[in-house]
C-alpha atoms as a PDB file:
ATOM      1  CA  UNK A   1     -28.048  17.085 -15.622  1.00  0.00           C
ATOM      2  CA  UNK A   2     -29.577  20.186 -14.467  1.00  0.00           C
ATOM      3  CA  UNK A   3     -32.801  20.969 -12.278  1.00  0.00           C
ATOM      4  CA  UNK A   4     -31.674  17.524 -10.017  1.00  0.00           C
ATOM      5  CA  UNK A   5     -33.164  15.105 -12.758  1.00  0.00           C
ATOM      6  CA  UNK A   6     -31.276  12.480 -13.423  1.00  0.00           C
ATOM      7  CA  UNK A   7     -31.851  12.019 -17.448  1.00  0.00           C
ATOM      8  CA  UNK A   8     -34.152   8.991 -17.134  1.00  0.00           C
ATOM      9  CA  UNK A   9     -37.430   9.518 -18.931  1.00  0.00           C
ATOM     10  CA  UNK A  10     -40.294   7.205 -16.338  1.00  0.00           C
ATOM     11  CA  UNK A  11     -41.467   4.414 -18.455  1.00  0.00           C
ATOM     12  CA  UNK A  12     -45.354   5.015 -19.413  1.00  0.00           C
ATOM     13  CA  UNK A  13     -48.059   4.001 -17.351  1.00  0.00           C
ATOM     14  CA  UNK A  14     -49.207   1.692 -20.143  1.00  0.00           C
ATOM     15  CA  UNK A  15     -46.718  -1.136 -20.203  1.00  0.00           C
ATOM     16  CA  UNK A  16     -48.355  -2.063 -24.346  1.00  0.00           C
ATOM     17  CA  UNK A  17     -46.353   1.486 -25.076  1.00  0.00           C
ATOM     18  CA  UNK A  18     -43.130  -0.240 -23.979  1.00  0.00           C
ATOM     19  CA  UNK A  19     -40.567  -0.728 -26.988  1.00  0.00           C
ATOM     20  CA  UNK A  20     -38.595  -3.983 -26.683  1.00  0.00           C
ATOM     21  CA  UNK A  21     -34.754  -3.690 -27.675  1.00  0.00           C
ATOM     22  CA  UNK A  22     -31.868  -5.904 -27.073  1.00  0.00           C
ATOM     23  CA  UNK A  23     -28.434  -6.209 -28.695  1.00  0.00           C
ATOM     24  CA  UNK A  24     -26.048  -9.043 -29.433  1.00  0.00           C
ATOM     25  CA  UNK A  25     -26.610 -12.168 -27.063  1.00  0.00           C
ATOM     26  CA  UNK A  26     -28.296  -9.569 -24.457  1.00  0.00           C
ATOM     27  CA  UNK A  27     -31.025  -9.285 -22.967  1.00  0.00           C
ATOM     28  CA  UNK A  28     -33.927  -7.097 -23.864  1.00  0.00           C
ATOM     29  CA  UNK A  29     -34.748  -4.133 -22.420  1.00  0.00           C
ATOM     30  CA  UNK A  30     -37.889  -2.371 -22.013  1.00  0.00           C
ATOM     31  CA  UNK A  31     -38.068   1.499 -23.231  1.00  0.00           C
ATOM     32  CA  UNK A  32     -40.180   4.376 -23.562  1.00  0.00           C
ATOM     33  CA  UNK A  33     -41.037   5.249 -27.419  1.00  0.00           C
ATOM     34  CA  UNK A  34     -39.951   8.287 -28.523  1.00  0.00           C
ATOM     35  CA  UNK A  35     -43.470   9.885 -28.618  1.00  0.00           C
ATOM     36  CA  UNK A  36     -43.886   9.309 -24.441  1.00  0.00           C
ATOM     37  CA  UNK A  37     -40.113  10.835 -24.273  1.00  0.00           C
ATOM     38  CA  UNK A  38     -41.593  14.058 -26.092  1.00  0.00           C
ATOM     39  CA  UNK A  39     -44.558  14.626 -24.190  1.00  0.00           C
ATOM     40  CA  UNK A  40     -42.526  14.211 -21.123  1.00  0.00           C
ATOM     41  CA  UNK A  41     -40.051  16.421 -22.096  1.00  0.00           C
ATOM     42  CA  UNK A  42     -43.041  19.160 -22.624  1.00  0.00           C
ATOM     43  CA  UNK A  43     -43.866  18.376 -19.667  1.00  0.00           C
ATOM     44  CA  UNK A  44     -40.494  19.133 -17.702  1.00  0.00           C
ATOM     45  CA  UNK A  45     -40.647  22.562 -19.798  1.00  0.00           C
ATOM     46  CA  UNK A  46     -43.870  23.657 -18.158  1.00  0.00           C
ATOM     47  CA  UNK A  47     -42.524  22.521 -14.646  1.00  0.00           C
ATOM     48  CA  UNK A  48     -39.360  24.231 -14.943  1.00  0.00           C
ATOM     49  CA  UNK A  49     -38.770  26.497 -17.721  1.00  0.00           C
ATOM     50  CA  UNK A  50     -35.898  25.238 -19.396  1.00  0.00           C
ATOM     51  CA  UNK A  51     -35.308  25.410 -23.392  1.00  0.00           C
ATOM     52  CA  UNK A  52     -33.680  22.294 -23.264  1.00  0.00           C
ATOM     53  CA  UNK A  53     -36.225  20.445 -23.482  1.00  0.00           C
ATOM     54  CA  UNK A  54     -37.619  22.038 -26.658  1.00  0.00           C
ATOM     55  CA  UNK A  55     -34.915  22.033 -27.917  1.00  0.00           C
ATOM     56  CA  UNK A  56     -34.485  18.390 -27.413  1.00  0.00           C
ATOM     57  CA  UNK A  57     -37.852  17.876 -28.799  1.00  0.00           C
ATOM     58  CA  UNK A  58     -37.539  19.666 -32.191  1.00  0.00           C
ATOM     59  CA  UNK A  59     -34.056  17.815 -32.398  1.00  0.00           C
ATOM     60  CA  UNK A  60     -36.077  14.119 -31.877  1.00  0.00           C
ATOM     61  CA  UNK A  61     -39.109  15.759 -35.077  1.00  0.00           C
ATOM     62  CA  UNK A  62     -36.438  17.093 -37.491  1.00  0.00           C
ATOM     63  CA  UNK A  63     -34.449  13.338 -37.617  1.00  0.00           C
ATOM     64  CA  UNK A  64     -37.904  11.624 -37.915  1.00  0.00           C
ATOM     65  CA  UNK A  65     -38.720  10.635 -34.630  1.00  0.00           C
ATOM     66  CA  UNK A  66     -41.879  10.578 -32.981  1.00  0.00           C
ATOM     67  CA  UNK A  67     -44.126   9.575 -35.973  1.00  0.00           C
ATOM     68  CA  UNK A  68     -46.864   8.457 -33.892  1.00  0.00           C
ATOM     69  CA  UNK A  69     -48.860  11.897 -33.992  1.00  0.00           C
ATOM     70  CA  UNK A  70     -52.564  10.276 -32.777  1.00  0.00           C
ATOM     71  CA  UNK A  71     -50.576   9.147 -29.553  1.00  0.00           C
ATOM     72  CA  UNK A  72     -48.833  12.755 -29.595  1.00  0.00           C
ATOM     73  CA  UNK A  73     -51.812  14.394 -29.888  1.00  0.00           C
ATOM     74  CA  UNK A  74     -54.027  12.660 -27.802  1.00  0.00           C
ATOM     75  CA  UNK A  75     -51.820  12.826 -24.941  1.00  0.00           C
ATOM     76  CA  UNK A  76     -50.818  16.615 -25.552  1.00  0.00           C
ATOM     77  CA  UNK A  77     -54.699  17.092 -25.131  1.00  0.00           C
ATOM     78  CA  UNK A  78     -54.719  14.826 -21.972  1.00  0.00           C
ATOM     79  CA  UNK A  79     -51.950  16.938 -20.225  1.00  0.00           C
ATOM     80  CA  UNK A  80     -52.724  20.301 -21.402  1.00  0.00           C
ATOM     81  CA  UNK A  81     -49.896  20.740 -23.349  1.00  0.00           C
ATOM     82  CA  UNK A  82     -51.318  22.264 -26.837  1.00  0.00           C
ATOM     83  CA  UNK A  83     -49.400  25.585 -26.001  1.00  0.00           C
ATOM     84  CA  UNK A  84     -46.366  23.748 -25.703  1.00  0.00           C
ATOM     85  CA  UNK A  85     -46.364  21.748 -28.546  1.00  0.00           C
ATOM     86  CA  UNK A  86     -47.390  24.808 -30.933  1.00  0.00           C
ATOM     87  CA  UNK A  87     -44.284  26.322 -29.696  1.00  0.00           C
ATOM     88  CA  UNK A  88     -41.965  23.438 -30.626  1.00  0.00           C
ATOM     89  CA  UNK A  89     -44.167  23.163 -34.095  1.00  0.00           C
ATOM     90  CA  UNK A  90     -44.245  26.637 -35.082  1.00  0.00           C
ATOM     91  CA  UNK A  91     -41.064  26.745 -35.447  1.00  0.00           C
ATOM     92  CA  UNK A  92     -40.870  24.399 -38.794  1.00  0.00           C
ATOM     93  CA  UNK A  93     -39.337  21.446 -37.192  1.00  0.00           C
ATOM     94  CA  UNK A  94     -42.670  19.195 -36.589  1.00  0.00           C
END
């Protein structure tokens, strides 16, 4: 991974946004959704410039994910990342 980061996407402050999965006979793991992954992967843009992350983003909107658009957009608005988002949604892919 680049910039230091080690991939891992911090779990949201609010643990009812937590996604449950498990596999098999395994336990279940706790997980970001996919909407907290894309606002903090708009996030990381604005820190550090890299198209990666928007890139990763419009990849996550074109195969469906991140349906929950009253949590995306009430959280954009929270962190000031409007801009951001109209960059990754101009471009056809939201």
């Amino acid at each position: 991974m680049s910039g230091g980061r080690s991939g891992r996407i911090p779990a949201p402050a609010s643990p009812g946004r937590l996604c449950r999965m498990s596999s098999d006979d395994r336990p279940a793991v706790a997980v970001a959704p996919p909407e907290y992954v894309i606002v903090r992967k708009l996030e990381f843009f604005r820190e550090g410039g890299s198209e990666k992350h928007l890139r990763d983003v419009r990849g996550m909107l074109a195969s469906g994910i991140g349906r929950d658009r009253t949590f995306l957009e009430t959280e954009l608005a929270r962190r000031g990342l409007e801009a951001t988002w109209r960059r990754v949604t101009d471009s056809g892919m939201a």
